[in-house]
Protein backbone atom coordinates (compact mmCIF):
# COMPACT_ATOMS: atom_id res chain seq x y z
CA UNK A 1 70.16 -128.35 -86.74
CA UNK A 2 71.79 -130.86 -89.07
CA UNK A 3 74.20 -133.82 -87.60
CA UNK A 4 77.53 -131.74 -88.99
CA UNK A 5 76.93 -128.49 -86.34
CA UNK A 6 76.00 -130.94 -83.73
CA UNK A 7 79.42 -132.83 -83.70
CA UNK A 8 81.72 -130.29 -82.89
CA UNK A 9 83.51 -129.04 -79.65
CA UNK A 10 84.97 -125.70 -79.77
CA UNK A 11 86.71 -125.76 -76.71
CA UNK A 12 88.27 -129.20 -76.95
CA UNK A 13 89.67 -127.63 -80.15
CA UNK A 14 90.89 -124.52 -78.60
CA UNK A 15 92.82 -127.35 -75.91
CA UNK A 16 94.34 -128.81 -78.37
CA UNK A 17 96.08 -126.14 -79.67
CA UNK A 18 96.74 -124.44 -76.07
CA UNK A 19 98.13 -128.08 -74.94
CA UNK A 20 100.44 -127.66 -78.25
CA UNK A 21 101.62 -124.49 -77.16
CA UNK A 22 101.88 -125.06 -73.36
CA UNK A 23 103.63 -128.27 -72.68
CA UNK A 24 106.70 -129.36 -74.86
CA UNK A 25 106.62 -132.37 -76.82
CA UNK A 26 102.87 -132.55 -76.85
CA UNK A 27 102.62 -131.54 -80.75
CA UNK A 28 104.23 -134.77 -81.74
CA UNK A 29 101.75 -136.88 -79.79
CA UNK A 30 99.36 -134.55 -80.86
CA UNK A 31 100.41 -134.75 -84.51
CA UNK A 32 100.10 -138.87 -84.11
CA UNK A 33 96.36 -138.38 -83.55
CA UNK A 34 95.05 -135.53 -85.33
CA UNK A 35 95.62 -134.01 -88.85
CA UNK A 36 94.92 -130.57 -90.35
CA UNK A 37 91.28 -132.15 -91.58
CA UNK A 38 89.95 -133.33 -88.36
CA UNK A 39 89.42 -129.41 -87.04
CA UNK A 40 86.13 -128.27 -88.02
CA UNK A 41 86.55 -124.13 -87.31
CA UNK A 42 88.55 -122.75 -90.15
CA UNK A 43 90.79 -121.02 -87.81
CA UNK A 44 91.85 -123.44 -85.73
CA UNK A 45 93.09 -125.73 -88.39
CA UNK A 46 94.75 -123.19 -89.57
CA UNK A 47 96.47 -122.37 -86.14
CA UNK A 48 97.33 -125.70 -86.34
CA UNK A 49 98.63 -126.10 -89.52
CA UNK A 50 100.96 -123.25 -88.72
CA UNK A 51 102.31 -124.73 -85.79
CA UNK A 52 102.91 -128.29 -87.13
CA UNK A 53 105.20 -126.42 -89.79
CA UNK A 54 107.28 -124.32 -87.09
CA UNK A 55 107.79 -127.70 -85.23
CA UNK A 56 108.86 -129.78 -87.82
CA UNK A 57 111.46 -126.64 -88.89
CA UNK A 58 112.07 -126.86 -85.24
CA UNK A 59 111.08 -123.53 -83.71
CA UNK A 60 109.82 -123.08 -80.48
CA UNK A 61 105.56 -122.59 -80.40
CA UNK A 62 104.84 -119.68 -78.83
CA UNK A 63 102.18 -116.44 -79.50
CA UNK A 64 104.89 -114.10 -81.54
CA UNK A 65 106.37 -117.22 -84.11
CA UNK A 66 102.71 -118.46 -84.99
CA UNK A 67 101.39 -115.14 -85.89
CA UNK A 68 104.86 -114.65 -87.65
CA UNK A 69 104.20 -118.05 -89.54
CA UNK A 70 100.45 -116.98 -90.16
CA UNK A 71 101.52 -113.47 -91.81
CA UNK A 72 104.15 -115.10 -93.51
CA UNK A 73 101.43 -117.42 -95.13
CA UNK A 74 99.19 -114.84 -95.64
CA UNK A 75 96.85 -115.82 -93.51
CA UNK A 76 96.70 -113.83 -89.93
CA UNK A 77 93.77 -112.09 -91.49
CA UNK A 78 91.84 -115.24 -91.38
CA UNK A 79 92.26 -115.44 -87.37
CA UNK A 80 91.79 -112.32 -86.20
CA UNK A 81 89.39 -111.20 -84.55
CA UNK A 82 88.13 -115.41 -84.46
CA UNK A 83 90.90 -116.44 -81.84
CA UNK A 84 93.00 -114.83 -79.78
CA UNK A 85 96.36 -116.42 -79.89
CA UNK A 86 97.80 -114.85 -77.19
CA UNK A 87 95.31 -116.78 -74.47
CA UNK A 88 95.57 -119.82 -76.33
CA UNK A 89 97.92 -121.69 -74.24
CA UNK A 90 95.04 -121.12 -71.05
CA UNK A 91 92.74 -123.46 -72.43
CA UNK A 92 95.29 -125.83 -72.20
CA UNK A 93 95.31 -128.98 -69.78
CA UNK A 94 96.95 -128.95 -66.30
CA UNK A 95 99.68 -131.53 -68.00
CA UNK A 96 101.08 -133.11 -70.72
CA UNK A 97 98.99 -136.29 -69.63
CA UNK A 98 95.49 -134.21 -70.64
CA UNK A 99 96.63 -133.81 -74.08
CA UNK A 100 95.87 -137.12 -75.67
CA UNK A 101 92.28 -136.71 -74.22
CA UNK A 102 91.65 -133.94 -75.60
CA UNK A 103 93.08 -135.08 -78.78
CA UNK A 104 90.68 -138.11 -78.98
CA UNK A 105 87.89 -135.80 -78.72
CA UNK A 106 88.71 -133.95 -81.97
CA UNK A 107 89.81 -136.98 -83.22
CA UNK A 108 86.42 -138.69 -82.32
CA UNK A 109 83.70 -135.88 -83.31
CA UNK A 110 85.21 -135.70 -86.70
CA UNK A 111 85.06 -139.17 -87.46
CA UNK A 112 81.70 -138.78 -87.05
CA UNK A 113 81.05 -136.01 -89.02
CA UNK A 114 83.16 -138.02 -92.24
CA UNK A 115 80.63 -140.79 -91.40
CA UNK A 116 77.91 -138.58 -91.89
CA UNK A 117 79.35 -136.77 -95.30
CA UNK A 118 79.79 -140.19 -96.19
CA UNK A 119 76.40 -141.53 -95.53
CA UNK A 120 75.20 -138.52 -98.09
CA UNK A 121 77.40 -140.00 -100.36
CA UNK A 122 76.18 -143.63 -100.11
CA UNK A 123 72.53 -142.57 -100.40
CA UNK A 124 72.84 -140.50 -103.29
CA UNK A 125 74.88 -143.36 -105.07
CA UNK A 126 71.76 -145.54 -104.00
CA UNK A 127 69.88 -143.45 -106.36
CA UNK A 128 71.48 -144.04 -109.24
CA UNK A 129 70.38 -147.03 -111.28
CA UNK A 130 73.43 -147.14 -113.50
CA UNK A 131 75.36 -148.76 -110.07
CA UNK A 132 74.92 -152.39 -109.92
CA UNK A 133 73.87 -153.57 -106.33
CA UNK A 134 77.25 -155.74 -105.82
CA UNK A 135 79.35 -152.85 -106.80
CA UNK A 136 77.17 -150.26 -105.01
CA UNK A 137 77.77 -152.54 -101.67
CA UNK A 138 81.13 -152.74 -102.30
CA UNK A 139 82.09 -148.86 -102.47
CA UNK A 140 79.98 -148.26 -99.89
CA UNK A 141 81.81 -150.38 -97.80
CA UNK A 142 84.85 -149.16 -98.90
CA UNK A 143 83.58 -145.46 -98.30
CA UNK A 144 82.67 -146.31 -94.44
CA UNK A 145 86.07 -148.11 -94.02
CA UNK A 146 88.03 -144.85 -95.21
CA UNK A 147 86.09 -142.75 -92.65
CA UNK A 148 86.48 -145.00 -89.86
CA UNK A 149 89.97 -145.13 -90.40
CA UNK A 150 92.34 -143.68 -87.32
CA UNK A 151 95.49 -142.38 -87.46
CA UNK A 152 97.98 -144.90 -86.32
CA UNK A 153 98.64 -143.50 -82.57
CA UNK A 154 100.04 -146.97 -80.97
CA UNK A 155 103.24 -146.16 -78.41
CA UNK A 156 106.01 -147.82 -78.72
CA UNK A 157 105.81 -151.12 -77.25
CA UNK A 158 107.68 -151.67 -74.01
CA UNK A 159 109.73 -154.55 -72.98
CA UNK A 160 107.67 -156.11 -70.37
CA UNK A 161 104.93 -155.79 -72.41
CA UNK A 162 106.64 -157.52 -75.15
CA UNK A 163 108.06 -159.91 -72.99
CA UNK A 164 104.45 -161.28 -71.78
CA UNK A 165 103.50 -161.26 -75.00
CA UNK A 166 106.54 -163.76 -76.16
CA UNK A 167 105.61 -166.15 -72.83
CA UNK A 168 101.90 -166.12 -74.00
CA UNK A 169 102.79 -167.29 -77.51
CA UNK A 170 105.35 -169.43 -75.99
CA UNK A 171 102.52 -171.24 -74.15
CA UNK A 172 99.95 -171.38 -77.32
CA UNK A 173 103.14 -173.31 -78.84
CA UNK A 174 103.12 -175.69 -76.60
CA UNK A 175 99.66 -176.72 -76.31
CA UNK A 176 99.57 -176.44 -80.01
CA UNK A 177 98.51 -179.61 -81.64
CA UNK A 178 101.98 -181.47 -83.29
CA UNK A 179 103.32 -177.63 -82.80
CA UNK A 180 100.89 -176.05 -85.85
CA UNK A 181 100.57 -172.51 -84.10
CA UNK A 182 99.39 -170.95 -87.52
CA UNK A 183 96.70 -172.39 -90.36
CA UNK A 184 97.36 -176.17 -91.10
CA UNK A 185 98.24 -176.81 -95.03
CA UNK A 186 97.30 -180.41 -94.26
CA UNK A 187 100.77 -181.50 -95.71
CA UNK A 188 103.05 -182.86 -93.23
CA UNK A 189 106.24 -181.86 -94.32
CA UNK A 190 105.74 -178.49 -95.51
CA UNK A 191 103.83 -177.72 -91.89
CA UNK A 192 107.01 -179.19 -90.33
CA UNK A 193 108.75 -176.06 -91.97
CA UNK A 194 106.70 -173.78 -91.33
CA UNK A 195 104.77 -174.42 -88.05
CA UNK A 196 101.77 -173.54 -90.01
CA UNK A 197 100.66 -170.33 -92.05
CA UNK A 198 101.07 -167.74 -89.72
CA UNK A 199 98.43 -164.91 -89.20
CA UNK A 200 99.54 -161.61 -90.70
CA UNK A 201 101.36 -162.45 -93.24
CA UNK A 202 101.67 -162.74 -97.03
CA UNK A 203 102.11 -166.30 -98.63
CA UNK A 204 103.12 -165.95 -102.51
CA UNK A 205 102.82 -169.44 -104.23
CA UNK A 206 104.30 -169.25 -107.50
CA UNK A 207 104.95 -171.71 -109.89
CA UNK A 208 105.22 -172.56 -113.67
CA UNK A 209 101.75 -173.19 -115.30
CA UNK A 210 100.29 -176.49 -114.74
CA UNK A 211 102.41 -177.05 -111.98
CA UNK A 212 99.37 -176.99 -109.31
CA UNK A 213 99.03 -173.38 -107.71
CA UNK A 214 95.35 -173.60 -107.83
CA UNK A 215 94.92 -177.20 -106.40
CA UNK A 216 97.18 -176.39 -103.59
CA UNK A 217 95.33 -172.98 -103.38
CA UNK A 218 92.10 -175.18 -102.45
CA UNK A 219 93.84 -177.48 -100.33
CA UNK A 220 94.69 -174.69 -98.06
CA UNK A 221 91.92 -173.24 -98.09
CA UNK A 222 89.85 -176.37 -97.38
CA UNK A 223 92.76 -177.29 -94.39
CA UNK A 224 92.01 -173.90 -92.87
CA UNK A 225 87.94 -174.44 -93.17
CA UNK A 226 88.30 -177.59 -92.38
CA UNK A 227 90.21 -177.11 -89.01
CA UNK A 228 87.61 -173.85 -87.83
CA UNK A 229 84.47 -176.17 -88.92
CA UNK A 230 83.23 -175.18 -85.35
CA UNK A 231 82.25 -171.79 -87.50
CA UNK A 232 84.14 -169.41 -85.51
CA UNK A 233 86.45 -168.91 -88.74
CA UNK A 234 85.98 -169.23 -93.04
CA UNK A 235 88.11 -169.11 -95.69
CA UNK A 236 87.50 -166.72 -98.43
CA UNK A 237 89.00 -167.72 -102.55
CA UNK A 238 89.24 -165.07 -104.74
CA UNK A 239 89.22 -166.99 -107.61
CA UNK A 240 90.01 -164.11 -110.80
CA UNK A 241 90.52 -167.11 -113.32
CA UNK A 242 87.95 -169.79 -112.74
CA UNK A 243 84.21 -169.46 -112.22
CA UNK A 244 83.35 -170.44 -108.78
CA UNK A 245 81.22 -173.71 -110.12
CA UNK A 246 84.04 -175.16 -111.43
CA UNK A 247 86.68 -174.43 -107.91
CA UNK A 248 83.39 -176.18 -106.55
CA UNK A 249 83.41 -179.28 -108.70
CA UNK A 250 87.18 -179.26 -108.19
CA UNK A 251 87.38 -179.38 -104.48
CA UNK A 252 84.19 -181.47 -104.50
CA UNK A 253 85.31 -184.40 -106.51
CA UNK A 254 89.36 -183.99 -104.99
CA UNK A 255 87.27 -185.07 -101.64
CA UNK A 256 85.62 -188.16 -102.97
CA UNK A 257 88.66 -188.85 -105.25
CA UNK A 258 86.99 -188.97 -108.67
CA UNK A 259 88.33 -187.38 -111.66
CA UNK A 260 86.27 -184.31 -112.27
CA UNK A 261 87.04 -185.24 -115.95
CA UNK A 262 84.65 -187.97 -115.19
CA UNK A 263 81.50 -185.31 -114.91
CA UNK A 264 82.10 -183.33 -117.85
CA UNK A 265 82.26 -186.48 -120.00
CA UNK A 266 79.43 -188.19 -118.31
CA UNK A 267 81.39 -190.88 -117.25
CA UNK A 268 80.51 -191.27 -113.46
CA UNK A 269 79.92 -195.22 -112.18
CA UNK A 270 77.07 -195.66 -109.59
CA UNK A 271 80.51 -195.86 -107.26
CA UNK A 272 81.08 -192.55 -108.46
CA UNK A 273 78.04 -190.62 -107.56
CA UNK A 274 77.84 -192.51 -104.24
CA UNK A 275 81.57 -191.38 -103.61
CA UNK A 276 80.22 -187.65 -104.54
CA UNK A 277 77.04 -187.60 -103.09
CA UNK A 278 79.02 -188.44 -99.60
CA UNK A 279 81.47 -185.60 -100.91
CA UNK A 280 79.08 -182.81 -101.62
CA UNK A 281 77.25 -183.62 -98.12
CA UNK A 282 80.60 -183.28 -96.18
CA UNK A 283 81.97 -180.06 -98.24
CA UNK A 284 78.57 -178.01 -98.34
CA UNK A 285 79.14 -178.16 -94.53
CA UNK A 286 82.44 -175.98 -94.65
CA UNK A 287 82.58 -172.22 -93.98
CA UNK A 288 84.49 -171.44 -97.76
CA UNK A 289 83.41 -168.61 -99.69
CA UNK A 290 83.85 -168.03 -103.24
CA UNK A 291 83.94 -164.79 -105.46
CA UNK A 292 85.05 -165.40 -109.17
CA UNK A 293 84.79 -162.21 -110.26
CA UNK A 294 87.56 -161.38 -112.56
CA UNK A 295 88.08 -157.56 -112.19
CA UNK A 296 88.52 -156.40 -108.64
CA UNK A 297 91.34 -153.87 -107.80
CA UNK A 298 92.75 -154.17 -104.70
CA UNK A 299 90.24 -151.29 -102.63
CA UNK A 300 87.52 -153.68 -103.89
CA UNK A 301 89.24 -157.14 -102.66
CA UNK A 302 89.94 -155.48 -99.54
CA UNK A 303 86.19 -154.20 -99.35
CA UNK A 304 84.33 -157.47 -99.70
CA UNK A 305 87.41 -159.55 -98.03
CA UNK A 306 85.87 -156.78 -95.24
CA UNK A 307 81.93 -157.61 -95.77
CA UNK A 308 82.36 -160.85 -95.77
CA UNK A 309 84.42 -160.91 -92.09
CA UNK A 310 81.48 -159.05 -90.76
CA UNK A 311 79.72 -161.65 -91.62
CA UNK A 312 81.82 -164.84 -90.75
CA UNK A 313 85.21 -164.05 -89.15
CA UNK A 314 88.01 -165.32 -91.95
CA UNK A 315 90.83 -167.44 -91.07
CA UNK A 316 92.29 -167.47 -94.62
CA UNK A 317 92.28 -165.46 -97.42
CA UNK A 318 93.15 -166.93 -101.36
CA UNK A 319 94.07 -165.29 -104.28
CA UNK A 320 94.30 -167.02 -107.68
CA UNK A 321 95.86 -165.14 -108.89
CA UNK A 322 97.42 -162.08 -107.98
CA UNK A 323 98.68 -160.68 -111.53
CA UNK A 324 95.21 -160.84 -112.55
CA UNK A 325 94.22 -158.47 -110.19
CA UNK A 326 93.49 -154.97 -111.82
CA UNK A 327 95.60 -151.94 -110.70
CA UNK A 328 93.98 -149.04 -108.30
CA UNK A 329 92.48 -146.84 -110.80
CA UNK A 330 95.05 -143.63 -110.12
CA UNK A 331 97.96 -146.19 -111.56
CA UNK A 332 97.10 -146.38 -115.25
CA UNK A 333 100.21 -145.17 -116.54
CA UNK A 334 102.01 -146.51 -114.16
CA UNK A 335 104.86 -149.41 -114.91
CA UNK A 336 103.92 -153.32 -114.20
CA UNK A 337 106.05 -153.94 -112.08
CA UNK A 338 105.39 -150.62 -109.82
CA UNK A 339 101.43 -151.90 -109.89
CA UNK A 340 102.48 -155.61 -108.60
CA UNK A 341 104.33 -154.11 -106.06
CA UNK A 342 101.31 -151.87 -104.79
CA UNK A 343 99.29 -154.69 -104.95
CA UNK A 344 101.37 -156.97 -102.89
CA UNK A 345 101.67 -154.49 -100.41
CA UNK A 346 97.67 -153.66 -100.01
CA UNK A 347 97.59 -157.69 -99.79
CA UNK A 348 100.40 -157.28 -96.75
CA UNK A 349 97.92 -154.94 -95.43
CA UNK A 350 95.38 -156.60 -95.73
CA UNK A 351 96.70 -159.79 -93.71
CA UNK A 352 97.46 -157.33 -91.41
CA UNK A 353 94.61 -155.67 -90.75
CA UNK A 354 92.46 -158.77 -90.21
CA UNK A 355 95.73 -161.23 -88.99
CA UNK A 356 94.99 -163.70 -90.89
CA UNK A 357 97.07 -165.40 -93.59
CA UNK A 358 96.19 -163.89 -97.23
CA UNK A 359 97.34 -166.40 -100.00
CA UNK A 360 98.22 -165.33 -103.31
CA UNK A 361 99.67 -167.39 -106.45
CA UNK A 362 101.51 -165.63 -108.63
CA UNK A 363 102.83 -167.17 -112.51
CA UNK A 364 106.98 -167.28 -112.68
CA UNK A 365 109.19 -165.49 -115.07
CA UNK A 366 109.54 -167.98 -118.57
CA UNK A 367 113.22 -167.31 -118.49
CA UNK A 368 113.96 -170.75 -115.89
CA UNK A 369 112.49 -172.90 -118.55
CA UNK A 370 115.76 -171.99 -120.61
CA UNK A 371 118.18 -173.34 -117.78
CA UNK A 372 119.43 -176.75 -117.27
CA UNK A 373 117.59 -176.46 -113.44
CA UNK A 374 114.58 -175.76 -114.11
CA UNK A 375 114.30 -175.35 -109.98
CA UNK A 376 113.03 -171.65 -109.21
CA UNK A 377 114.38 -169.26 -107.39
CA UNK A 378 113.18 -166.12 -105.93
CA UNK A 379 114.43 -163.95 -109.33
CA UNK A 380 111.55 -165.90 -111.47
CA UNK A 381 108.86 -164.22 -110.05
CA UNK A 382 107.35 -162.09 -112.45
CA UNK A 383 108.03 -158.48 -112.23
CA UNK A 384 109.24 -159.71 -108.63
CA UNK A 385 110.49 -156.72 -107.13
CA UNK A 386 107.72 -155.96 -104.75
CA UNK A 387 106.51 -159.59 -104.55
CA UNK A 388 109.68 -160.39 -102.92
CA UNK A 389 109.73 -157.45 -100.74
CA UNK A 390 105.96 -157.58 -99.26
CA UNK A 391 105.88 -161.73 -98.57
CA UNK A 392 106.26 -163.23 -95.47
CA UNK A 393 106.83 -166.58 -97.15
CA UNK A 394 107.53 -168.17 -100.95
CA UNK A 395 106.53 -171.25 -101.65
CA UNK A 396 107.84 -172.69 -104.44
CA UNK A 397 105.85 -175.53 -106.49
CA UNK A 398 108.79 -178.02 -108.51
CA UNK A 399 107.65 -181.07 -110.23
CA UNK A 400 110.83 -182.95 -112.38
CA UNK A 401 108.52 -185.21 -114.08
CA UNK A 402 107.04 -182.22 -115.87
CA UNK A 403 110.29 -181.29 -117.36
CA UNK A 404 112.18 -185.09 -117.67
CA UNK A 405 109.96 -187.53 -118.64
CA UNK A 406 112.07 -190.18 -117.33
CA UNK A 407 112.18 -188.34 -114.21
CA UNK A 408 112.56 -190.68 -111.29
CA UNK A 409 110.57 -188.69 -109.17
CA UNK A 410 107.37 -189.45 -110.76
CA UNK A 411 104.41 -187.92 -109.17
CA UNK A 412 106.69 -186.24 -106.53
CA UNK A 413 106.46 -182.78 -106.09
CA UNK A 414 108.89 -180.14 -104.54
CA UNK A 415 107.33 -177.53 -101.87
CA UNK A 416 110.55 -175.35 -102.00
CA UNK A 417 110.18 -172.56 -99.53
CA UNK A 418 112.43 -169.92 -100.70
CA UNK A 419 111.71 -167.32 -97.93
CA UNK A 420 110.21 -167.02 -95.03
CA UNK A 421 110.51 -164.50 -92.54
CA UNK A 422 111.55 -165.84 -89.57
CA UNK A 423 111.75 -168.97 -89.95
CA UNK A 424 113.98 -171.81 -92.35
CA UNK A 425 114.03 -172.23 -95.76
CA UNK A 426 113.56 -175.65 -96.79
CA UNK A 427 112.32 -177.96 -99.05
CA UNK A 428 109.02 -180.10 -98.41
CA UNK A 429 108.05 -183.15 -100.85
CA UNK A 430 104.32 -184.63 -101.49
CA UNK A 431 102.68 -186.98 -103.91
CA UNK A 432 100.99 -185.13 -106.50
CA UNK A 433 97.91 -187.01 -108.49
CA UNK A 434 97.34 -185.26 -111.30
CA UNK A 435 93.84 -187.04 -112.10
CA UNK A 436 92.47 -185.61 -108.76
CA UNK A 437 94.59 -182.50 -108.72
CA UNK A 438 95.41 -183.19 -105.38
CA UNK A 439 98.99 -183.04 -103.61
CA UNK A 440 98.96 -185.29 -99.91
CA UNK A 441 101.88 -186.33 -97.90
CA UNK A 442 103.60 -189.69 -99.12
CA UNK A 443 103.15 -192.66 -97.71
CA UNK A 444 105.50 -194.05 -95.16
CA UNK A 445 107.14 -196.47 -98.03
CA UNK A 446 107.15 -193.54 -100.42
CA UNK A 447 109.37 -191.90 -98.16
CA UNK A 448 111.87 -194.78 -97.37
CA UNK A 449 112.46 -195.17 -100.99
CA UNK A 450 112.94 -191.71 -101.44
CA UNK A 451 115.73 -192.27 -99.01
CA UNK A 452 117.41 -194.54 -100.20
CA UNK A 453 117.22 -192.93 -104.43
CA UNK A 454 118.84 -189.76 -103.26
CA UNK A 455 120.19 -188.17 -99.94
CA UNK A 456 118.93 -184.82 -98.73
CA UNK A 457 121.14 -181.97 -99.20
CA UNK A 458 121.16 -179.79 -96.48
CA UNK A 459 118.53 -177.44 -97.46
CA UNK A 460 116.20 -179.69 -97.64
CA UNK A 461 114.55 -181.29 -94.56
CA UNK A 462 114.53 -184.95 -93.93
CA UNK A 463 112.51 -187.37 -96.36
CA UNK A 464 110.54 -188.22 -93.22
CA UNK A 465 107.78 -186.26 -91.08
CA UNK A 466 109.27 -185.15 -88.00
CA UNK A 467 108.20 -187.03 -84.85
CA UNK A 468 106.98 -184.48 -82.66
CA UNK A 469 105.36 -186.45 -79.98
């Protein structure tokens, strides 16, 4: 007797369809649990299919209008004789409170038998020696994921439930430290704004090339590793553009504050490689991850962003950057900007589904270099539409020495937070050193003369760090 026959239930089946016909309004909680698929007798999911399509015409369920639907569908034939519609609604529960239990049965048994089709799957892809064992990991992970997946049957939430919910967070706030409830960016100002990257959402940083994505990629990345160095959490850098050795070196020598220049030209002092040995000794401690391969659609992202929670629960998720991620393989004709947008929104997922932050730069439309402010807005993201749309928050990275070389705001740079959902938009500044590609909050007597060069307009916030003692 093979695992398939084992895991069914006749008569839970035969309830679910008496408990659709018997007690009105339990099709559509029925309908939230269960699909066509998840029936394993022939007739019953076509019983079922028959009555999901008189309910959402809105005719009443009874014995006469589903064998009316099934003739008219050619397919009363296919019943007879195997159920008898007519006695249907006895096998149905005592109430309409039965009927979700019933429907988690179903629901349950044919999970198990997709797990089981898929296992078949995974071993006979195990056999084949054209698969390469990453990629042969990765769809099978992806493989188990789809069959594990559940409709989505949450209730609507109620008030009260909602409104301990609110006085819970409302307490994490306040014992939060300096009021960070979400992952630290380790820059002052810009946490100031937004408390924090908060967990289930979708971060774009976008900026001109050269301008710093990656660096401040690392930095919060590092920030979030840094801050869950107990090893409860990691933080995972998909890094599509640069090998993983050299995001290494570059976070590596940003911590002991040598130019990584330095190493590829052999120009290290004995200061140096004391300054890195103490570097490497501190970073090889943190709980970051790596993967620099360059052509992963978003199922496979997802799949080892997946693996690689199983393994060490993620706090943060990185993406340099996201237009070099490849398009789902159904979208080949599709336009650019329709394949950004899916991306961005299996990224939104994503975040979602493990609520954590998922970080993703993204390059900005030419066009801004040919304006007189060269400041960018939200309409410079490239093929934006569904960037815009799926983000939580857009951060901005502005540096006006780059463009005016007698810029007085040398080594300044602007963290302009365009959106964010929620919350303020607002304008952070740091000191950006572009020997060490690193950006950190200025200085106390960076910020007074900052001050007193320029006042801040009212979108941006104050030149100092808040005090929140």
């Amino acid at each position: 007797m093979t695992l398939q026959s084992i895991r069914t239930n006749k008569p839970a089946e035969l309830a679910v369809l008496g408990d659709a016909m018997a007690h009105k309004g339990a099709i559509a909680i029925l309908k939230g649990i269960l699909g066509i698929e998840d029936f394993y007798w022939p007739e019953n999911s076509t019983i079922w299919a028959a009555m999901v399509a008189l309910e959402e015409r809105g005719v009443s369920i009874d014995p006469v209008t589903i064998a009316d639907e099934l003739r008219t569908i050619r397919r009363l034939n296919t019943v007879s004789g195997l159920v008898d519609i007519e006695t249907l609604k006895y096998h149905a529960g005592r109430d309409i409170d039965a009927v979700e239990s019933h429907a988690r049965i179903v629901a349950g048994l044919a999970m198990a038998r997709r797990i089981e089709s898929t296992a078949q799957s995974i071993a006979a892809l195990a056999l084949d020696p054209s698969i390469a064992v990453p990629d042969f990991a990765d769809r099978a992970i992806t493989a188990l994921s789809e069959a594990t997946k559940q409709r989505d049957v949450r209730a609507p939430a109620a008030m009260i439930d909602m409104a301990e919910d609110l006085t819970k967070r409302i307490e994490q706030q306040a014992d939060a430290p300096e009021g960070i409830t979400g992952v630290p960016s380790g820059l002052t100002q810009l946490d100031a704004i937004t408390s924090g990257l908060q967990p289930g959402t979708l971060v774009i940083v976008a900026a001109r090339p050269a301008m710093g994505k990656s660096s401040l990629a690392t930095k919060l990345v590092k920030a979030c590793a840094e801050r869950n160095n107990s090893g409860n959490k990691a933080s995972l850098l998909f890094s599509l553009e640069m090998p993983n050795k050299e995001q290494f070196e570059r976070i590596a020598c940003e911590q002991a504050s040598i130019d990584a220049k330095k190493i590829k030209r052999r120009q290290l002092t004995s200061d140096d490689m004391t300054g890195l040995t103490s570097a490497l000794n501190y970073v090889a401690t943190l709980p970051i991850f790596i993967d620099d391969d360059s052509s992963v659609t978003p199922q496979d992202l997802r799949a080892r962003a997946l693996r690689q929670h199983s393994r060490t629960p993620l706090g943060l998720i990185a993406i340099d950057y996201l237009q070099l991620i490849m398009p789902p393989r159904t979208m080949g004709r599709d336009t650019r900007e329709r394949q950004v947008t899916v991306i961005a929104e299996a990224l939104k997922a994503l975040a979602k589904e493990l609520n954590i932050p998922v970080v993703a730069l993204a390059q900005l439309n030419r066009s801004l270099e040919e304006r007189p402010d060269k400041r960018p807005r939200l309409s410079d993201l490239r093929e934006s539409g569904g960037l815009e749309q799926s983000a939580d928050l857009v951060l901005f990275i502005y540096r006006d020495d780059y463009y005016n070389k007698d810029s007085a705001d040398k080594g300044i740079a602007e963290l302009i937070v365009a959106k964010q959902r929620g919350g303020d938009t607002s304008t952070a500044y740091a000191r950006w050193i572009a020997t060490l590609t690193r950006f950190q909050d200025l200085s106390d007597e960076e910020l007074e003369e900052l001050d007193n060069r320029k006042a801040a307009p009212n979108n941006v916030v104050p030149m100092r760090p808040r005090n929140r003692a």
